[in-house]
Protein backbone atom coordinates (compact mmCIF):
# COMPACT_ATOMS: atom_id res chain seq x y z
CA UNK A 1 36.61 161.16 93.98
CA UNK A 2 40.06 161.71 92.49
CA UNK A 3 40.56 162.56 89.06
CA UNK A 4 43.49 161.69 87.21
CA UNK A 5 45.29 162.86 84.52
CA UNK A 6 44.92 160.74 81.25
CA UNK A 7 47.26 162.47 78.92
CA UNK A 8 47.26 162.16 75.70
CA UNK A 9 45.52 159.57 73.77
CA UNK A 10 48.00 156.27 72.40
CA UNK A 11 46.73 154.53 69.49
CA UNK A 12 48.76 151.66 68.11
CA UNK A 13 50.84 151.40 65.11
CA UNK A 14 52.37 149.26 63.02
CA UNK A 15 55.45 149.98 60.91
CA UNK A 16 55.76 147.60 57.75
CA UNK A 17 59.51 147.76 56.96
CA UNK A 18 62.24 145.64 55.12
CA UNK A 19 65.45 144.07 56.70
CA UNK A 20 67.46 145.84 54.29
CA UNK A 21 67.29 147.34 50.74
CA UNK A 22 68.57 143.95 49.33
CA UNK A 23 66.07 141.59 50.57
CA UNK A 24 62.88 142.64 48.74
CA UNK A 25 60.57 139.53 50.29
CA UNK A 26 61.90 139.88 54.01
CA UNK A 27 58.63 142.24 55.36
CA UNK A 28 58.40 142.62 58.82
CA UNK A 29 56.33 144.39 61.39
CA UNK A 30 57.27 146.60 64.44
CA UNK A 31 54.37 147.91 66.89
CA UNK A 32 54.27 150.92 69.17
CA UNK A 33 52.24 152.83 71.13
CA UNK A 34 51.90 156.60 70.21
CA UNK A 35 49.88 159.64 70.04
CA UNK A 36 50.65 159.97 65.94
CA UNK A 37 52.08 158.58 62.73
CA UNK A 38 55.18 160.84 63.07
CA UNK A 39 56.14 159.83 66.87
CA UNK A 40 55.56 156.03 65.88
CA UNK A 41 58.00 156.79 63.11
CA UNK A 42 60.23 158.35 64.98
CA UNK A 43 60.35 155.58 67.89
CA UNK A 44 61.11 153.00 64.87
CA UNK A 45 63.81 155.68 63.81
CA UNK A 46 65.28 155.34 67.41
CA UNK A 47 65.51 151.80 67.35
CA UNK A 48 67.16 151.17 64.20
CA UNK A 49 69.97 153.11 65.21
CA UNK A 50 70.32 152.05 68.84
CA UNK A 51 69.84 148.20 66.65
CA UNK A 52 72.02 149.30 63.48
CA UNK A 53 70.27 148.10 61.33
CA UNK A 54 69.29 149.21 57.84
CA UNK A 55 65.64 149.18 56.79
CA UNK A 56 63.70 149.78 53.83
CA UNK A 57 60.23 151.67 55.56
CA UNK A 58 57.03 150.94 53.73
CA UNK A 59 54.36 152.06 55.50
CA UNK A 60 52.88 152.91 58.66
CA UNK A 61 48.92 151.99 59.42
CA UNK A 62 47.24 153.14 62.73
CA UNK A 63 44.87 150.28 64.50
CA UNK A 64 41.05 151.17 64.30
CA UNK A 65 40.06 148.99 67.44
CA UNK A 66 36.26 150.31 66.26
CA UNK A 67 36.45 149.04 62.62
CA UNK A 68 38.77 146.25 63.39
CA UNK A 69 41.24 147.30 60.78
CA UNK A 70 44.25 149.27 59.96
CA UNK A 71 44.43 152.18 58.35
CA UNK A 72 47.23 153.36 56.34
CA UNK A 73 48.46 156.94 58.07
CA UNK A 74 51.92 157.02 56.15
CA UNK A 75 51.18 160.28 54.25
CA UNK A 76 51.03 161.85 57.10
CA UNK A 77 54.62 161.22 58.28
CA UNK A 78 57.91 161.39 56.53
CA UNK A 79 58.94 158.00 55.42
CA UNK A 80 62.84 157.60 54.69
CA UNK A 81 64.92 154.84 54.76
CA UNK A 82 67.61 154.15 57.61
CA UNK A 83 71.32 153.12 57.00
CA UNK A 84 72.56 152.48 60.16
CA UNK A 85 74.23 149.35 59.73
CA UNK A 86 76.96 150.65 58.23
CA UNK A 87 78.16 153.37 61.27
């Protein structure tokens, strides 16, 4: 019997985020596949700027498929906000 390689375990995340700093009410979600908070963050940093668009992050919450609920991991990334509609 073959074993395989499994890597590294993926959870998913969400990233709550605003369209821009202007539009308070616009939330919106973006979900990805990743092995933490801070590589979730950084794929959402990636495609804002290949996008450039600016965004006002909020939060990012990890999927418990066990509890059925997410769970706010944003403390342990560095939130910032992106500006790249204006390169």
């Amino acid at each position: 019997m073959k074993k395989y390689d499994t890597g590294e375990k993926l959870y998913e995340y969400r990233i709550l985020y605003n369209a821009s700093s202007s539009m308070i009410v616009m939330d919106s979600y973006h979900y990805y596949m990743a092995s933490s908070a801070q590589q979730a963050f950084d794929f959402h940093d990636s495609a804002m700027k290949y996008k450039k668009f600016c965004s006002q992050n909020l939060k990012v919450e990890r999927f418990d498929p066990y509890a059925d609920k997410w769970i706010d991991e944003s403390e342990l990334c560095e939130l910032q906000h992106f500006d790249y509609c204006n390169d």
